[in-house]
C-alpha atoms as a PDB file:
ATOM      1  CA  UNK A   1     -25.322  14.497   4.719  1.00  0.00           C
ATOM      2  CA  UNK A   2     -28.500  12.617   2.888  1.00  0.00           C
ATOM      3  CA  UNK A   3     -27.808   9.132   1.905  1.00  0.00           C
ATOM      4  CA  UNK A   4     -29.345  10.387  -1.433  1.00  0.00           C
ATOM      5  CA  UNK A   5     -26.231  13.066  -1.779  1.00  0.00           C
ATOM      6  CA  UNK A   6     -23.728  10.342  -0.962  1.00  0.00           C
ATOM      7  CA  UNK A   7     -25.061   8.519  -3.762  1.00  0.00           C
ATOM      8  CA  UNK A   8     -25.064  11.349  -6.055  1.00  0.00           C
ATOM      9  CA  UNK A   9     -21.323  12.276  -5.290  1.00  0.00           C
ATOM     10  CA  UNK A  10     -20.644   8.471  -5.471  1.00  0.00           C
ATOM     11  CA  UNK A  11     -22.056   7.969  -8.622  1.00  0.00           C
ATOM     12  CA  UNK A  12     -21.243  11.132 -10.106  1.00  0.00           C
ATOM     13  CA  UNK A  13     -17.436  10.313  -9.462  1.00  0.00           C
ATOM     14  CA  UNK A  14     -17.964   6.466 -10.687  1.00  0.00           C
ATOM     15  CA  UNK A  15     -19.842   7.587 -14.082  1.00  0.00           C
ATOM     16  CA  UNK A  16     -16.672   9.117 -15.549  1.00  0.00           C
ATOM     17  CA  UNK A  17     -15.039   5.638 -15.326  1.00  0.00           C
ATOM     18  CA  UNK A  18     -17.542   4.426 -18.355  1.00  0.00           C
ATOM     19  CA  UNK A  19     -16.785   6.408 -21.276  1.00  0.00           C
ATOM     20  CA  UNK A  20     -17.435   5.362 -24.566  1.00  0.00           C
ATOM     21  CA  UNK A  21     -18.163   2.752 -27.649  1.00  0.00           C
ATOM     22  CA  UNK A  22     -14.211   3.040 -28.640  1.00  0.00           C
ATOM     23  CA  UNK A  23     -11.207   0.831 -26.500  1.00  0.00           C
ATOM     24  CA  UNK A  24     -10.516   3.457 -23.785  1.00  0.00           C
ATOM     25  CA  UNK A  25      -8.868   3.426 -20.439  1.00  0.00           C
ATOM     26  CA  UNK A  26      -9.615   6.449 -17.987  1.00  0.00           C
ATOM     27  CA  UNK A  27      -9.150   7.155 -15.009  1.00  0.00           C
ATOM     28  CA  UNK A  28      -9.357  10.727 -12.606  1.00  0.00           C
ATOM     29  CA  UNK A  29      -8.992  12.307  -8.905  1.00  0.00           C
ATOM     30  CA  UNK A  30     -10.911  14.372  -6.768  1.00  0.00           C
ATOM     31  CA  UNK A  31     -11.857  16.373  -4.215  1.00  0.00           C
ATOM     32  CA  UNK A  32     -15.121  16.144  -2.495  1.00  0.00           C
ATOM     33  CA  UNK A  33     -16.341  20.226  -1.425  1.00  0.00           C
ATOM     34  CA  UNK A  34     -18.752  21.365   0.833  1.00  0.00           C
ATOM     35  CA  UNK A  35     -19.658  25.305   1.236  1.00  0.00           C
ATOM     36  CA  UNK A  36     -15.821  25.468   0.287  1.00  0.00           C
ATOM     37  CA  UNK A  37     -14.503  23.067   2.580  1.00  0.00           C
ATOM     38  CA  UNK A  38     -12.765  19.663   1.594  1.00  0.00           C
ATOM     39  CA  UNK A  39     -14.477  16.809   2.771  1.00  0.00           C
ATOM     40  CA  UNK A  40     -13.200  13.812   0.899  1.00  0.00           C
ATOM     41  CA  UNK A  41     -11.311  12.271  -1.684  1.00  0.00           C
ATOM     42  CA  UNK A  42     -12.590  10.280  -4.363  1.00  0.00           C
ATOM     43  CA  UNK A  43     -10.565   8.010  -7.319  1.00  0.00           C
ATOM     44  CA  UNK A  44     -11.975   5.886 -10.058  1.00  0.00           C
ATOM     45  CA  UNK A  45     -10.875   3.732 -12.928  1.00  0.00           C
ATOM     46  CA  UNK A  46     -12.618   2.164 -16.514  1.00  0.00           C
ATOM     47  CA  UNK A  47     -12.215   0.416 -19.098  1.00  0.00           C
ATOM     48  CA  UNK A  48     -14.161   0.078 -22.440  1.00  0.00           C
ATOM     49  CA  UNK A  49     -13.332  -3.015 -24.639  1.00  0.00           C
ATOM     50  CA  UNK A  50     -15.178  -3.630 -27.342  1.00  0.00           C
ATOM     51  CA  UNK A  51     -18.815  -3.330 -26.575  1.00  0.00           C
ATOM     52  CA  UNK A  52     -18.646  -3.396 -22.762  1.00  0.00           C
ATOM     53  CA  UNK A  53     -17.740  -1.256 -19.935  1.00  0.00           C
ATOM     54  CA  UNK A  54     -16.556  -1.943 -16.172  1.00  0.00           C
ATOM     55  CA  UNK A  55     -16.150   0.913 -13.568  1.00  0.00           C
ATOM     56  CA  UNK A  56     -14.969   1.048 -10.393  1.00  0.00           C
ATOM     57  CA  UNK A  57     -14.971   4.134  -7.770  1.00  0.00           C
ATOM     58  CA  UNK A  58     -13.682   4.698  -4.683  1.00  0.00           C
ATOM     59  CA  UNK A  59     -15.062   7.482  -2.181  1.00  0.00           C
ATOM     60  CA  UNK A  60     -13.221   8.464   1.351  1.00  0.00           C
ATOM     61  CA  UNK A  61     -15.313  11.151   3.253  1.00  0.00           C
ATOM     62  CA  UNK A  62     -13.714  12.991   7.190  1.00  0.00           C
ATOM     63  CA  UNK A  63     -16.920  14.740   8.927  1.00  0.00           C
ATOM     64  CA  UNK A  64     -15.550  18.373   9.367  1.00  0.00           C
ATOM     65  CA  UNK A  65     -19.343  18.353  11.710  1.00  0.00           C
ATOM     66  CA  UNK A  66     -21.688  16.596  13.209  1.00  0.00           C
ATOM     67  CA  UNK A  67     -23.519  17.269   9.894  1.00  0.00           C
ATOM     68  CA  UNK A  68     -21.186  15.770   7.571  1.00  0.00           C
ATOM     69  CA  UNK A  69     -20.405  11.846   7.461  1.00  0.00           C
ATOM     70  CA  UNK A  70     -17.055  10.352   8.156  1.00  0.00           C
ATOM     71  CA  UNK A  71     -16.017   6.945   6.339  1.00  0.00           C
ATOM     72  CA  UNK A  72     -15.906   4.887   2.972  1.00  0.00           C
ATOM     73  CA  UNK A  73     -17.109   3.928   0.114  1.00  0.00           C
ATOM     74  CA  UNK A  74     -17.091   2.519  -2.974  1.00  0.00           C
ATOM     75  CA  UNK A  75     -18.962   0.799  -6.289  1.00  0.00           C
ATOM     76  CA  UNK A  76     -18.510  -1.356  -9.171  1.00  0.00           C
ATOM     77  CA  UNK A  77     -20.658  -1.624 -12.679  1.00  0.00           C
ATOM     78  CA  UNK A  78     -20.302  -3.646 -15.640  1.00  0.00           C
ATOM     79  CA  UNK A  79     -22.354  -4.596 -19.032  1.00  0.00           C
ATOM     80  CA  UNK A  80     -22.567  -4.422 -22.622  1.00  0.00           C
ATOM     81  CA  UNK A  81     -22.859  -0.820 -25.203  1.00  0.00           C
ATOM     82  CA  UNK A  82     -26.103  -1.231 -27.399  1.00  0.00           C
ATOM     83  CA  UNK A  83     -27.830   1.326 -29.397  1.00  0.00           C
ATOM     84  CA  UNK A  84     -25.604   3.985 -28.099  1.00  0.00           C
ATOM     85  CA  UNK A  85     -26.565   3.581 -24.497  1.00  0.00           C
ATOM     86  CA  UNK A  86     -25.741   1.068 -21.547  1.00  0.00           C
ATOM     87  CA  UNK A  87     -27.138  -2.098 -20.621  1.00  0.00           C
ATOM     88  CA  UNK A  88     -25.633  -2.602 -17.434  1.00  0.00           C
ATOM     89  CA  UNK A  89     -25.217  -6.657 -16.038  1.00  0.00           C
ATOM     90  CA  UNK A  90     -23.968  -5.881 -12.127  1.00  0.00           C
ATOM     91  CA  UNK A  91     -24.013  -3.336  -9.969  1.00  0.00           C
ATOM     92  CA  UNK A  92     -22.601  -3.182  -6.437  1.00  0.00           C
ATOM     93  CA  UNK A  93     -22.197  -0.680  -3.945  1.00  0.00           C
ATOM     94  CA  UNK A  94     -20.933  -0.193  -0.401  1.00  0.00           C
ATOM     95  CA  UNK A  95     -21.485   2.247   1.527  1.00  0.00           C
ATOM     96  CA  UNK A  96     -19.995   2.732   5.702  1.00  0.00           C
ATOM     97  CA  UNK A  97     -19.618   5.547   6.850  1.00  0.00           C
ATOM     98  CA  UNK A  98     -20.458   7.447  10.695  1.00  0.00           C
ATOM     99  CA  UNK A  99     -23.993   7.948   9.273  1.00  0.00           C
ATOM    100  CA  UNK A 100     -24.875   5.062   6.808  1.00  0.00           C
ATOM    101  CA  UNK A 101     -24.233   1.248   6.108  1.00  0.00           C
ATOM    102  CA  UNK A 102     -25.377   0.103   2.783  1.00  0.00           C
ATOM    103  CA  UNK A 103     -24.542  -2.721   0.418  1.00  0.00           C
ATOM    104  CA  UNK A 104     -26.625  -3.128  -2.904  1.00  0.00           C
ATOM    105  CA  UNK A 105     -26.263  -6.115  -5.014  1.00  0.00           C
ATOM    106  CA  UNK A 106     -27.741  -6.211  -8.261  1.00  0.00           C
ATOM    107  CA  UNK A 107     -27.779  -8.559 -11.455  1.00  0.00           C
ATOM    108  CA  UNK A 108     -29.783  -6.536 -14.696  1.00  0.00           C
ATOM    109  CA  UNK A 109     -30.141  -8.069 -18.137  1.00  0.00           C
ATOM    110  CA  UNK A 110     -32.327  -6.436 -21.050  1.00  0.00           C
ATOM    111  CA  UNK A 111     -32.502  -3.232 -18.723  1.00  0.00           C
ATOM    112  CA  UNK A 112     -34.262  -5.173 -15.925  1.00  0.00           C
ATOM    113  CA  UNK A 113     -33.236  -6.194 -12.510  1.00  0.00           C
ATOM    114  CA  UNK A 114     -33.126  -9.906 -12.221  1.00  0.00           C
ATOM    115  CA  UNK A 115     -32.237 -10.268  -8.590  1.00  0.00           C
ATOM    116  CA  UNK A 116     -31.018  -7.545  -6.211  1.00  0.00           C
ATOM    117  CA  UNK A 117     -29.950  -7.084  -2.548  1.00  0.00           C
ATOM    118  CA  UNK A 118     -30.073  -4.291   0.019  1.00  0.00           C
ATOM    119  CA  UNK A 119     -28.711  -4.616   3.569  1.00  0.00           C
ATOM    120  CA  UNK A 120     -29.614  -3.661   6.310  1.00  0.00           C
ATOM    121  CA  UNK A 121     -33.212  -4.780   5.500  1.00  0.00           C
ATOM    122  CA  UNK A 122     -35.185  -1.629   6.947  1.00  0.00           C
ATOM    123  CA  UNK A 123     -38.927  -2.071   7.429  1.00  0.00           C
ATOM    124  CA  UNK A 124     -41.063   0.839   4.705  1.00  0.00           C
ATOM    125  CA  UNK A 125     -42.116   3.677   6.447  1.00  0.00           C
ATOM    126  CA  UNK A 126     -45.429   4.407   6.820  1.00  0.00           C
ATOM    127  CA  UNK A 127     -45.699   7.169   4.306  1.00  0.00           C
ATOM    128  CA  UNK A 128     -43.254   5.505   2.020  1.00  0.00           C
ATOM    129  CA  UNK A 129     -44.365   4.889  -1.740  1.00  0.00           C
ATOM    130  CA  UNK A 130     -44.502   1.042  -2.335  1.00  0.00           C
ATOM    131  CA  UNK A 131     -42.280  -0.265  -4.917  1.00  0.00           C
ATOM    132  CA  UNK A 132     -43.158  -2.604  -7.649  1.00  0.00           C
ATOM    133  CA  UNK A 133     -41.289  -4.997 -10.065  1.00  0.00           C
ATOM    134  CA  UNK A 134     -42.495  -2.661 -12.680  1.00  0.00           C
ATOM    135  CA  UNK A 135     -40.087  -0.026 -11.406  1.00  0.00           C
ATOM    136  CA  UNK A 136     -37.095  -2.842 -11.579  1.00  0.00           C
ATOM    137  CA  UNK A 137     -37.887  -2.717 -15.742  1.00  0.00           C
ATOM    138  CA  UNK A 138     -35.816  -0.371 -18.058  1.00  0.00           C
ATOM    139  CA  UNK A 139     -33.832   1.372 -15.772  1.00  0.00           C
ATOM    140  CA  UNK A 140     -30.628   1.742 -15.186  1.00  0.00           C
ATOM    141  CA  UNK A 141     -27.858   1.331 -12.304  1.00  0.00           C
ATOM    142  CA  UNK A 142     -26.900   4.601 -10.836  1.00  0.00           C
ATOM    143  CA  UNK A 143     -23.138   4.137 -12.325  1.00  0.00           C
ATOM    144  CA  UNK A 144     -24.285   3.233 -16.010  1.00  0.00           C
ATOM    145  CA  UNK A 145     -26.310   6.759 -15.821  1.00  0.00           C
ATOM    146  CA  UNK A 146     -22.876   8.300 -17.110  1.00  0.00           C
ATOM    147  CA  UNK A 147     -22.973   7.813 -20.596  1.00  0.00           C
ATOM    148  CA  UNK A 148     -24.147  10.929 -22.392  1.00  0.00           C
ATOM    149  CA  UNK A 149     -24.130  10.107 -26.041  1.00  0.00           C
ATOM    150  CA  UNK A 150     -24.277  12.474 -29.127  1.00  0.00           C
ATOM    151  CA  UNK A 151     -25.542  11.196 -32.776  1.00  0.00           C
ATOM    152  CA  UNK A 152     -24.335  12.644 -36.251  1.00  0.00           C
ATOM    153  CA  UNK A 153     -20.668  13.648 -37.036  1.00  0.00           C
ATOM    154  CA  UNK A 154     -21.401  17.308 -35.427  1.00  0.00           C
ATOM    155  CA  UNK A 155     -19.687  18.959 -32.120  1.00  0.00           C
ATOM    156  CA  UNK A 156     -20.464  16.710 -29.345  1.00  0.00           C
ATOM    157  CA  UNK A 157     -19.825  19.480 -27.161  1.00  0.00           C
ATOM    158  CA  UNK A 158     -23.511  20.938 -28.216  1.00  0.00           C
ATOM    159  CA  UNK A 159     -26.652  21.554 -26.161  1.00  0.00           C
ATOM    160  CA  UNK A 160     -27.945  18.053 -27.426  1.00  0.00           C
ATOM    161  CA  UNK A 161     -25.583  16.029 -25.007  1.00  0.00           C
ATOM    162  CA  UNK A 162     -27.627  17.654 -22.103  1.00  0.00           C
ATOM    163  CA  UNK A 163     -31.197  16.347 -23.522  1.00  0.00           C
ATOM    164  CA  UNK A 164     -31.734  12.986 -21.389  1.00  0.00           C
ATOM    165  CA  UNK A 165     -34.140  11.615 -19.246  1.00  0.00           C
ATOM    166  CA  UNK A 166     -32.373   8.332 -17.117  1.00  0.00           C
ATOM    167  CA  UNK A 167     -34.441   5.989 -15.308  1.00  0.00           C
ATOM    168  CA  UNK A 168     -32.593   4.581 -12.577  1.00  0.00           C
ATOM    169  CA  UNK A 169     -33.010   2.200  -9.346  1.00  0.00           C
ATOM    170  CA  UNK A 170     -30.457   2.131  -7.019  1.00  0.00           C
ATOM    171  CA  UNK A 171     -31.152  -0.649  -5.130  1.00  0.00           C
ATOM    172  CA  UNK A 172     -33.800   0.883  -2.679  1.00  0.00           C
ATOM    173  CA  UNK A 173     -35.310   3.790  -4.847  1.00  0.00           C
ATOM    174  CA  UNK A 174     -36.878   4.274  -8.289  1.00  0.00           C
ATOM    175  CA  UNK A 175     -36.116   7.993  -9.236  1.00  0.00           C
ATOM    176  CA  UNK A 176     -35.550   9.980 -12.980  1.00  0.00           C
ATOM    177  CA  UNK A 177     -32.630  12.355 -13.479  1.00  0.00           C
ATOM    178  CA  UNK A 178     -33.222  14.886 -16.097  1.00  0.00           C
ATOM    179  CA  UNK A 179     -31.018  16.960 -18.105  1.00  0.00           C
ATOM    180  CA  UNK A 180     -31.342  20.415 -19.933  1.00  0.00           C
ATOM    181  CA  UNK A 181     -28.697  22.822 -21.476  1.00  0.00           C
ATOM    182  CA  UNK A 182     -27.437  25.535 -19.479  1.00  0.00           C
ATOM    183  CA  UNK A 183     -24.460  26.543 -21.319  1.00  0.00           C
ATOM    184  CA  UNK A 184     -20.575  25.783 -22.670  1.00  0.00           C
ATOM    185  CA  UNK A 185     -17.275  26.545 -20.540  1.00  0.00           C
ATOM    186  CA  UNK A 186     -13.941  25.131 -20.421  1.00  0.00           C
ATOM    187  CA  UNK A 187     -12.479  23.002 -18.139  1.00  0.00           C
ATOM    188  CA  UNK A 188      -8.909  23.186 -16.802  1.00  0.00           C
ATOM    189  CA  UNK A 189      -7.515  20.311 -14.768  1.00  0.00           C
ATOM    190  CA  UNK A 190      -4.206  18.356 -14.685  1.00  0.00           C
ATOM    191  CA  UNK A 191      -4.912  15.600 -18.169  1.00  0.00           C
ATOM    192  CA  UNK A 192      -7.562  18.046 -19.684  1.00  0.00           C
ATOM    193  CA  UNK A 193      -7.901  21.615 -20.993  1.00  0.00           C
ATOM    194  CA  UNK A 194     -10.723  22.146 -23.173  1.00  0.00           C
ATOM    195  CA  UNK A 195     -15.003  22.383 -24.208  1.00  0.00           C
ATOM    196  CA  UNK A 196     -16.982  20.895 -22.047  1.00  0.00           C
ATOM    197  CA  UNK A 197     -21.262  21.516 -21.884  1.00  0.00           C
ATOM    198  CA  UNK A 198     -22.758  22.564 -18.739  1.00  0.00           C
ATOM    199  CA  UNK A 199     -26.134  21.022 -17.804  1.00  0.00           C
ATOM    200  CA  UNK A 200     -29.002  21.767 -15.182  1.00  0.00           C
ATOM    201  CA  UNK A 201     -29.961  18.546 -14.047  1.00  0.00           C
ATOM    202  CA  UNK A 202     -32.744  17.672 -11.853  1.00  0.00           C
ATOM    203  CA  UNK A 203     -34.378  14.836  -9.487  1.00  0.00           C
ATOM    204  CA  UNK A 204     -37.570  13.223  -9.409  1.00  0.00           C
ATOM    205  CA  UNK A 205     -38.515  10.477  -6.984  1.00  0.00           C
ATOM    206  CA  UNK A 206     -40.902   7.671  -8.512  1.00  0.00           C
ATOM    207  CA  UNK A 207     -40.883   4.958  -5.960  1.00  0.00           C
ATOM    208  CA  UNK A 208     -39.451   3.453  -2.629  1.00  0.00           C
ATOM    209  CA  UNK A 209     -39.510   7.255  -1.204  1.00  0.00           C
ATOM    210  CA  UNK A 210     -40.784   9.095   1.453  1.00  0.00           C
ATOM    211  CA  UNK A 211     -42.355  11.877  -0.182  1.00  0.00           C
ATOM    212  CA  UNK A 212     -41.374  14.246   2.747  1.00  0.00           C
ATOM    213  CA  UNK A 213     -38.089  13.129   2.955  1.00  0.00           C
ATOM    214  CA  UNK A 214     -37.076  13.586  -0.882  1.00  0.00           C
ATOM    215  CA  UNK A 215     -39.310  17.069  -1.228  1.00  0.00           C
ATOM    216  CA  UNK A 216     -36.335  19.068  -0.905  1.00  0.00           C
ATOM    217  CA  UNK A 217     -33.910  17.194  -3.578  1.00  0.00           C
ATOM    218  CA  UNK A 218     -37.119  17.452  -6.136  1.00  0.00           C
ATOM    219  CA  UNK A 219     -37.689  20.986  -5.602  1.00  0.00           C
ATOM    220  CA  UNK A 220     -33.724  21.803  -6.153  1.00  0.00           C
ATOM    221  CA  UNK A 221     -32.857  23.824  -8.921  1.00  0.00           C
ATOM    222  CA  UNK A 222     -29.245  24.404  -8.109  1.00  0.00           C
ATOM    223  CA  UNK A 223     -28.066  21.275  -9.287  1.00  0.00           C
ATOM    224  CA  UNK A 224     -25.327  21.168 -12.504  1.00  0.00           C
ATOM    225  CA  UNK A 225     -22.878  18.563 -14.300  1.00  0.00           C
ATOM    226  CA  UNK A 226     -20.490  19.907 -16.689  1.00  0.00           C
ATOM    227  CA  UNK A 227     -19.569  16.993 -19.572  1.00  0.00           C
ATOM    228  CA  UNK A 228     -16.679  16.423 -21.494  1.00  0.00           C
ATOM    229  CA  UNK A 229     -15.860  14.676 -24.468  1.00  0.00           C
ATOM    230  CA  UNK A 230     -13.674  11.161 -24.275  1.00  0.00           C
ATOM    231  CA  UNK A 231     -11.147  11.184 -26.910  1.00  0.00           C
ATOM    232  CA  UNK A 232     -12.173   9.257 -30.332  1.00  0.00           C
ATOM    233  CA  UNK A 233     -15.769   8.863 -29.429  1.00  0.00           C
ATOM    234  CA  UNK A 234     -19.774  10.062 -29.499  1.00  0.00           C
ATOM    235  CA  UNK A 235     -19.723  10.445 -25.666  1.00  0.00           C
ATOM    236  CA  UNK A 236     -19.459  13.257 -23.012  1.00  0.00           C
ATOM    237  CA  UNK A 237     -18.676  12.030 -19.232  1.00  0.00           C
ATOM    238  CA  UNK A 238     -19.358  14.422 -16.090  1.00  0.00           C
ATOM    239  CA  UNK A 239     -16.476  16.229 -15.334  1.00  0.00           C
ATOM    240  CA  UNK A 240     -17.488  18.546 -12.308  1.00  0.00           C
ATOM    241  CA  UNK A 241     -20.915  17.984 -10.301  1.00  0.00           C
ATOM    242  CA  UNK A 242     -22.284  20.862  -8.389  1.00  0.00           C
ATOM    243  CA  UNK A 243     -25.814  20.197  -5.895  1.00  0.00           C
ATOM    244  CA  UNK A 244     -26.986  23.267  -3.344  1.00  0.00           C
ATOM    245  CA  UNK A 245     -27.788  20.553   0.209  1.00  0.00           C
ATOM    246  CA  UNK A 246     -29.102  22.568   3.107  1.00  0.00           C
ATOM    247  CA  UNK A 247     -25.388  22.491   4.919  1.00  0.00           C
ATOM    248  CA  UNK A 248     -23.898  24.276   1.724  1.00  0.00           C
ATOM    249  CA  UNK A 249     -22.922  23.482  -1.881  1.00  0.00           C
ATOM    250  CA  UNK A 250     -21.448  19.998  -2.526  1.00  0.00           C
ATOM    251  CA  UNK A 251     -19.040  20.058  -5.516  1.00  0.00           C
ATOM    252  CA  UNK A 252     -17.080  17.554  -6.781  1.00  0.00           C
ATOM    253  CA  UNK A 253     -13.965  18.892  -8.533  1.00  0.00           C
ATOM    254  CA  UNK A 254     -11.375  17.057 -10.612  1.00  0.00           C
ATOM    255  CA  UNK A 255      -7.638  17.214  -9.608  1.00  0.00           C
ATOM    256  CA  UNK A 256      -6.670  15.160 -12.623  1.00  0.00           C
ATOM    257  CA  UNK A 257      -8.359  13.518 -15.547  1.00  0.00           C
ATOM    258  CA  UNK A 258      -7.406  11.190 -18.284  1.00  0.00           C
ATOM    259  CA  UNK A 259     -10.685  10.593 -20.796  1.00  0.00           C
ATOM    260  CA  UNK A 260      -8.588   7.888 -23.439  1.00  0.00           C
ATOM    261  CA  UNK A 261      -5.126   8.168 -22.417  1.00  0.00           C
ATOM    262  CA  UNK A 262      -3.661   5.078 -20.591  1.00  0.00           C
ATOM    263  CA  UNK A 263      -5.303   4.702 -17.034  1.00  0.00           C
ATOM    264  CA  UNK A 264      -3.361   5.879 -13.563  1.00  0.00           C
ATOM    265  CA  UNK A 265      -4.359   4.036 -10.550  1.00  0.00           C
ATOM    266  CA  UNK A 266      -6.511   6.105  -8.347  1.00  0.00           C
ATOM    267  CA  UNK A 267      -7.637   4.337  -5.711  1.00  0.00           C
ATOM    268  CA  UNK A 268      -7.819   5.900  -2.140  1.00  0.00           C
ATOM    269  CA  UNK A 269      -5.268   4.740   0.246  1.00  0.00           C
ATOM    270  CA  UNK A 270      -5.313   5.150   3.953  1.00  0.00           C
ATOM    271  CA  UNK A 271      -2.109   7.338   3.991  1.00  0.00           C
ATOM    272  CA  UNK A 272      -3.433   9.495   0.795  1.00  0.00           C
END
């Protein structure tokens, strides 16, 4: 599995922990799918107070194959709520699993990256595309991403929630993630039964990418995040991620979801 996937499922699971403008607590469980087959766990936890947001995620992944990754994970974001979107302040992630050791460490204010670490240090491929400190400047952390926000007093279960464009860097890479609607459904799930919007989303790499390596995530339309709305609030969090990879479709479903109802603990633990 692509370090880029394990992102996306990472921060696709962390996202819902950063829900709104309102005092919430939420918190959810999952399973990790690929071409039908369970291949991890994830749990996460948030808290809004005021105007600022913390998340945390944790991600536990057992290689079924050679192809898929075995190990851990997790990631932590926090900032402030301005103008209806996020301005995150930290950012970290580690990633170790049978395939991958990362650790990002990053410090934003004002939407830019003030100081930032990525470990191992790994030397830019010949035919990568350079990075500059202009693509450190309004962006966003992959985890801060989450917040899809809907203006007005209407439904906020509407195609609007789906029209974004994020700018993110995740430590190493400058890419956009774009969002159109696809259609509305209902989700079912221990915590939640009700609307949520379905969106196509797609990938495009800007900078600190090897064109050849990322090719195949930019030219995939089978990606999808269906939202739902928190509880007392403008906002929509991803409840279910889909993404076609070459080994099969990675899903991430939701065992159990609470989106402004008091916070379980769902953290992974070695005998879960």
């Amino acid at each position: 599995m692509s370090r880029s996937v394990l992102l996306s499922l990472l921060a696709a699971t962390t996202v819902l922990a950063s829900p709104a403008i309102a005092q919430e607590r939420v918190s959810g469980r999952y399973e990790i799918l690929i071409g039908g087959l369970q291949v991890g766990i994830a749990g996460f936890e948030g808290r809004v107070s005021g105007e600022s947001y913390q998340a945390s995620v944790s991600l536990r992944l057992s290689g079924v194959s050679r192809l898929v990754a075995s190990g851990r994970g997790s990631a932590t974001a926090s900032g402030r709520i301005a103008g209806a979107r996020a301005v995150p302040a930290n950012y970290q992630l580690t990633l170790n699993t049978s395939q991958q050791n990362d650790a990002i460490r990053m410090a934003m204010a004002g939407g830019s990256v003030r100081s930032h670490s990525a470990e191992p240090e790994r030397p830019a491929a010949g035919d990568e595309v350079p990075l500059t400190s202009a693509h450190r400047q309004g962006v966003l952390d992959p985890l801060s991403a989450g917040f899809f926000f809907v203006g007005g007093s209407g439904p906020s279960v509407s195609a609007e929630a789906c029209a974004k464009t994020f700018p993110v860097f995740d430590g190493r890479q400058r890419y956009d993630l774009s969002f159109s609607f696809a259609r509305t459904e209902t989700v079912k799930t221990a915590g939640y039964d009700g609307p949520a919007v379905v969106c196509n989303a797609r990938y495009r790499a800007i900078a600190g990418h090897r064109p050849s390596v990322t090719a195949p995530m930019e030219a995939n339309r089978d990606m999808q995040i269906w939202l739902v709305p928190v509880a007392g609030t403008r906002a929509l969090v991803p409840a279910r991620i889909s993404i076609r990879t070459p080994i099969g479709l990675a899903q991430i479903e939701p065992t159990r979801l609470e989106l402004g109802a008091p916070a379980t603990t769902a953290s992974i633990r070695s005998g879960d």
